[in-house]
PDB file of N, CA and C in Angstrom:
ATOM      1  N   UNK A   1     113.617 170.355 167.513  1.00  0.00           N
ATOM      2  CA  UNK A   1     114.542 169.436 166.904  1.00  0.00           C
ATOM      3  C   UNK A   1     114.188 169.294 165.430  1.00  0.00           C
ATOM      4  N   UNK A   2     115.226 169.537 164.550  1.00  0.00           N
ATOM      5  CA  UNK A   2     114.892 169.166 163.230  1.00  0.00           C
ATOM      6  C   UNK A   2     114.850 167.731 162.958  1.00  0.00           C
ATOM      7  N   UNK A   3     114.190 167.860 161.630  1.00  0.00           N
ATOM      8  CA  UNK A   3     114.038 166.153 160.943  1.00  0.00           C
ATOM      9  C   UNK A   3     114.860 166.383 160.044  1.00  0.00           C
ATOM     10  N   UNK A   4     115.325 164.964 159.577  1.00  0.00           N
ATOM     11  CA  UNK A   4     116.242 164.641 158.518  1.00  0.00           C
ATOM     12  C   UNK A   4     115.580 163.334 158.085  1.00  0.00           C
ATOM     13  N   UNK A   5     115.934 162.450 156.837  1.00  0.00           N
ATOM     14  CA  UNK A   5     115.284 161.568 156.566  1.00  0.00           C
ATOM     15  C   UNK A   5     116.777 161.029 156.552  1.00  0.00           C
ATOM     16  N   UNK A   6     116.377 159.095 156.410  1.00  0.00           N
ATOM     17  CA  UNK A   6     117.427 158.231 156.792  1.00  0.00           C
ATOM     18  C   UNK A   6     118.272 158.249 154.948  1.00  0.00           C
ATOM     19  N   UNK A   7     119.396 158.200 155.017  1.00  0.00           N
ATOM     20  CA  UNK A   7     119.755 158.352 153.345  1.00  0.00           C
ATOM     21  C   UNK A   7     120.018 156.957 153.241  1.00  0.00           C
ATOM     22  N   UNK A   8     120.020 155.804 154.069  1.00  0.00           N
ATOM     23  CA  UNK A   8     119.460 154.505 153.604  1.00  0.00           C
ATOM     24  C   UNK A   8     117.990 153.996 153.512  1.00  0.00           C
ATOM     25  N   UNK A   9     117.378 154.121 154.502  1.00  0.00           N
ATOM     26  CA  UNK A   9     116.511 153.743 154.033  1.00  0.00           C
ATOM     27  C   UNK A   9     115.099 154.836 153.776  1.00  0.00           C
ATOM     28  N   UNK A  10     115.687 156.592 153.949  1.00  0.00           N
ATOM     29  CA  UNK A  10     114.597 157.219 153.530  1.00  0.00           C
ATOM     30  C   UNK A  10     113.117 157.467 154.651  1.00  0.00           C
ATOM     31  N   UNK A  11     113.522 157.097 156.337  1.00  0.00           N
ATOM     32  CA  UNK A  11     112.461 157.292 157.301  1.00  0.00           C
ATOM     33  C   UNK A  11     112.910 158.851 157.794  1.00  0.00           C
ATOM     34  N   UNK A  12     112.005 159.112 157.852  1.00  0.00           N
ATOM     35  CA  UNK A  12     112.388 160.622 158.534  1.00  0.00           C
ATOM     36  C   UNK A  12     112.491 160.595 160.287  1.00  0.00           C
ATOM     37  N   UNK A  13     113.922 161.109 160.714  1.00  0.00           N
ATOM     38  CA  UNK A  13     114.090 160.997 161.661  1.00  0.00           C
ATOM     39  C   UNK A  13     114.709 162.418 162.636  1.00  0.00           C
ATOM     40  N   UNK A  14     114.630 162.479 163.675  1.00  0.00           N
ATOM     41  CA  UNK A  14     115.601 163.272 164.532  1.00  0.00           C
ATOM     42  C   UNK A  14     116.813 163.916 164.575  1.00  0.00           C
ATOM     43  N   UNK A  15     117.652 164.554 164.322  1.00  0.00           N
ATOM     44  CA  UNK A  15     118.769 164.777 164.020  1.00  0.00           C
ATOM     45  C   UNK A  15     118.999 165.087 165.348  1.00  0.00           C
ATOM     46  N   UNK A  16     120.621 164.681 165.443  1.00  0.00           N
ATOM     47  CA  UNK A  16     121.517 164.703 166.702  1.00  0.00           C
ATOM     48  C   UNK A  16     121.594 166.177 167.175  1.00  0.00           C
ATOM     49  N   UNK A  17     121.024 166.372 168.190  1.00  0.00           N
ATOM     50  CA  UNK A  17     121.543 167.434 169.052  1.00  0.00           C
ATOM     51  C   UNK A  17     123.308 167.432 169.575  1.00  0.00           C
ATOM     52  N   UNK A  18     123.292 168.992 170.332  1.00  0.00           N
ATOM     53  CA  UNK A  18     124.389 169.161 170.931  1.00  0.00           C
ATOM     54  C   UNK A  18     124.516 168.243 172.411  1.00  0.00           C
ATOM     55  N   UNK A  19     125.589 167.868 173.106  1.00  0.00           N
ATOM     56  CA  UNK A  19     126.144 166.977 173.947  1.00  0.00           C
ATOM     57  C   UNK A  19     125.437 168.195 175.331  1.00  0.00           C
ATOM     58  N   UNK A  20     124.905 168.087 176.703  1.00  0.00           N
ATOM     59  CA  UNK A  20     124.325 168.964 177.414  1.00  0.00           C
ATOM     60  C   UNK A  20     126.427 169.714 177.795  1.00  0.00           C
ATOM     61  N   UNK A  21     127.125 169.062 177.734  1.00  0.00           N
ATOM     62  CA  UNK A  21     128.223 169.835 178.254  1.00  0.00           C
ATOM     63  C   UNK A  21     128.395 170.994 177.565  1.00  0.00           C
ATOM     64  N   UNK A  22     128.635 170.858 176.188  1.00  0.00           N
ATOM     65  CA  UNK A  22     128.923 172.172 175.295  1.00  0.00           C
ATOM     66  C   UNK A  22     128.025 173.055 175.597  1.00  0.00           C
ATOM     67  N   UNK A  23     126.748 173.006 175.746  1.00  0.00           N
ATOM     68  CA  UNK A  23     125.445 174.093 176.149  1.00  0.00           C
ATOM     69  C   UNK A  23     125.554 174.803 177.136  1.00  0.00           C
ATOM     70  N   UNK A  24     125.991 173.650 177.889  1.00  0.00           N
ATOM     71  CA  UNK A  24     126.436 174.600 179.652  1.00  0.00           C
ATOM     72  C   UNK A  24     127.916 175.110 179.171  1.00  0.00           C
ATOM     73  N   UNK A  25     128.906 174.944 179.168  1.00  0.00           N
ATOM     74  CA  UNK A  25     129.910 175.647 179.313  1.00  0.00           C
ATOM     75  C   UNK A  25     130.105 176.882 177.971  1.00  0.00           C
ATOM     76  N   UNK A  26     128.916 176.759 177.071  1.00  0.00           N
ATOM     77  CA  UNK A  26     128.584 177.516 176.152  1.00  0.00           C
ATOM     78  C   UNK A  26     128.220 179.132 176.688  1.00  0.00           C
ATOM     79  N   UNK A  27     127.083 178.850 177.737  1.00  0.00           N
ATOM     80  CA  UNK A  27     126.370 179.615 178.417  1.00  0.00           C
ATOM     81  C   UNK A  27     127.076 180.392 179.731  1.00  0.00           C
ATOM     82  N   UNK A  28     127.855 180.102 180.339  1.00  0.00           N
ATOM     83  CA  UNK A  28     128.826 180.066 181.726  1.00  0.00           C
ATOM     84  C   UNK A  28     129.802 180.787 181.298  1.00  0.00           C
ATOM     85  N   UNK A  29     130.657 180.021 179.858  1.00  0.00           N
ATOM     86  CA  UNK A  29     131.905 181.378 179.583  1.00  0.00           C
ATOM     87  C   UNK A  29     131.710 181.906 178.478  1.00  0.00           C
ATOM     88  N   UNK A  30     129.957 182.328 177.958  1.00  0.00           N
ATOM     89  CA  UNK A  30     130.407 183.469 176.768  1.00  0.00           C
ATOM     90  C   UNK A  30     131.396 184.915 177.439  1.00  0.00           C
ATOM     91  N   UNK A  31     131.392 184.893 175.952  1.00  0.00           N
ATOM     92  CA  UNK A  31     131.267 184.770 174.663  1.00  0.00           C
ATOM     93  C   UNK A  31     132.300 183.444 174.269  1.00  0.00           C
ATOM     94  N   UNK A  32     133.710 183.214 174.991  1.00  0.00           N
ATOM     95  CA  UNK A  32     134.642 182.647 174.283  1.00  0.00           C
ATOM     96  C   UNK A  32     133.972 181.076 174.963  1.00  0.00           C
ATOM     97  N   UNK A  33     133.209 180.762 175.347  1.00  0.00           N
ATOM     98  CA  UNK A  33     132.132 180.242 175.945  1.00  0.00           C
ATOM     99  C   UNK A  33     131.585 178.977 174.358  1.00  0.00           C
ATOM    100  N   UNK A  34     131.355 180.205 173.456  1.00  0.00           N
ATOM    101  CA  UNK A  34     130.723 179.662 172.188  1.00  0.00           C
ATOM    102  C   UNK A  34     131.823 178.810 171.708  1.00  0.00           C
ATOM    103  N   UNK A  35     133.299 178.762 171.488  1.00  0.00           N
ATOM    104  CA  UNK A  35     134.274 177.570 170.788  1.00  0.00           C
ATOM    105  C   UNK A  35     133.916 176.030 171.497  1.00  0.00           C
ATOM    106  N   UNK A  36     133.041 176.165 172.422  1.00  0.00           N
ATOM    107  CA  UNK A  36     132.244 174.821 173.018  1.00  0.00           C
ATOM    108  C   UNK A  36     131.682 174.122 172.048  1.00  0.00           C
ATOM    109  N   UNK A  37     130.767 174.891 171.261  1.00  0.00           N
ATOM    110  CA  UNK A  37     130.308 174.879 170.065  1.00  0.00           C
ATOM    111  C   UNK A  37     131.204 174.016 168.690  1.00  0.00           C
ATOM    112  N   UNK A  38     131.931 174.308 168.919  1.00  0.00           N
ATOM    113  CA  UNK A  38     132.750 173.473 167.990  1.00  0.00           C
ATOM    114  C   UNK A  38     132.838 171.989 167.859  1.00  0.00           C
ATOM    115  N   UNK A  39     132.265 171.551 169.513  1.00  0.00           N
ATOM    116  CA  UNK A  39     133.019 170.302 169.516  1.00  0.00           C
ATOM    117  C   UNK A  39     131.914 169.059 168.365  1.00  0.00           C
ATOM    118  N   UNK A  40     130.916 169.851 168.061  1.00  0.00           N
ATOM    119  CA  UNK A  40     130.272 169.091 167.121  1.00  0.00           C
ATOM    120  C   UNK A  40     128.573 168.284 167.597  1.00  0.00           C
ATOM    121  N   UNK A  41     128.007 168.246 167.042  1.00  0.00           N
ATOM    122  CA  UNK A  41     126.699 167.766 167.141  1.00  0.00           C
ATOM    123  C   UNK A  41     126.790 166.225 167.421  1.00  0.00           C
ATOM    124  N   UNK A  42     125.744 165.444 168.610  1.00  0.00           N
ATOM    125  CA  UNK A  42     125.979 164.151 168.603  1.00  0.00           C
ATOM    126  C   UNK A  42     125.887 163.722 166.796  1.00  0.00           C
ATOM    127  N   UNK A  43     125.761 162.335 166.820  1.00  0.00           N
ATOM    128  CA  UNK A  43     125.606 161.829 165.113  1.00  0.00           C
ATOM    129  C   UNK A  43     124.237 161.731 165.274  1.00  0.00           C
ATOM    130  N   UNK A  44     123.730 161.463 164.257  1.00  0.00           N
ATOM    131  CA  UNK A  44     122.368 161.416 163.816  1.00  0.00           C
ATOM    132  C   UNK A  44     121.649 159.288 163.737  1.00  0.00           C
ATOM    133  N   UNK A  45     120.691 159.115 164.342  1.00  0.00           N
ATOM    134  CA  UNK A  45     120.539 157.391 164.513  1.00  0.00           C
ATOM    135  C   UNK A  45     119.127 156.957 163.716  1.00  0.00           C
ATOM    136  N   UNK A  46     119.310 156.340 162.512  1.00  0.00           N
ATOM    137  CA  UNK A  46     117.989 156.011 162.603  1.00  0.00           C
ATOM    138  C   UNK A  46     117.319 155.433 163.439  1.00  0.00           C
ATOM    139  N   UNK A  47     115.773 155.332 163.614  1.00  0.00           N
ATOM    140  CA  UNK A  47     115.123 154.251 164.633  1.00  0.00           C
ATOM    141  C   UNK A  47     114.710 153.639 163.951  1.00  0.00           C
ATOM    142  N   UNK A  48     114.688 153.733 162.639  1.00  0.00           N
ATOM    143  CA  UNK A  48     114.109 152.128 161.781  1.00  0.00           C
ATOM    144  C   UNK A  48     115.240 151.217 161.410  1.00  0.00           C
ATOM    145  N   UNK A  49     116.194 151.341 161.094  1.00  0.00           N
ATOM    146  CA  UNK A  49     117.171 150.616 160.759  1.00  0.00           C
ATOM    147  C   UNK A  49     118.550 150.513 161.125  1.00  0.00           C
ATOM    148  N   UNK A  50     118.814 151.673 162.287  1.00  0.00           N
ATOM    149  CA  UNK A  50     120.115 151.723 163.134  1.00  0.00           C
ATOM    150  C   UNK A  50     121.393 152.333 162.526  1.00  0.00           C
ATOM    151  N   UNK A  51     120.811 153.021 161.172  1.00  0.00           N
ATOM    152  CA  UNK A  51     122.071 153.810 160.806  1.00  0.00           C
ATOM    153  C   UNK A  51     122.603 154.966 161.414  1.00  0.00           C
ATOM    154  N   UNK A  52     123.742 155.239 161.263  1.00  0.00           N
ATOM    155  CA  UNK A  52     124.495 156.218 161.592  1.00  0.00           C
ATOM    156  C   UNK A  52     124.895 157.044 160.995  1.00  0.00           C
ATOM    157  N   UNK A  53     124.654 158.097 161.188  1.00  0.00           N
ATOM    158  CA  UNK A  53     125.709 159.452 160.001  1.00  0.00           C
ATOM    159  C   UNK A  53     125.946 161.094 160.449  1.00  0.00           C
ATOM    160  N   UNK A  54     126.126 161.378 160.160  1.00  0.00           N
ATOM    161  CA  UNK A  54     126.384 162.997 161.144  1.00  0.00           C
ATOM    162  C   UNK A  54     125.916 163.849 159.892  1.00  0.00           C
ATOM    163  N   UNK A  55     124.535 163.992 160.509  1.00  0.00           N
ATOM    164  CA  UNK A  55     124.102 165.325 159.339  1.00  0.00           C
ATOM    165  C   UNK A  55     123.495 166.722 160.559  1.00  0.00           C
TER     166      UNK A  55
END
């Protein structure tokens, strides 16, 4: 899992993974399998201060 830092308050945190559905139905119907992929990364949460943002 990559880190990202919070762009409010600057804690370095976790960045949002993929949802487990897109992974599985990623894997089951490649290749066209991968437009699962699209549906986007959860958002990203700080744990120090509860922000939100999609990086």
């Amino acid at each position: 899992m990559a880190t990202v830092s919070c762009p409010k308050c600057n804690t370095i945190t976790s960045q949002g993974g993929f949802p487990v559905w897109t992974i599985i139905v990623s894997i089951c119907a490649f290749p066209v399998g991968l437009l699962a992929l699209l549906a986007g990364r959860k958002p990203t949460v700080c744990g120090s201060c509860g922000f939100t943002w999609q990086a």
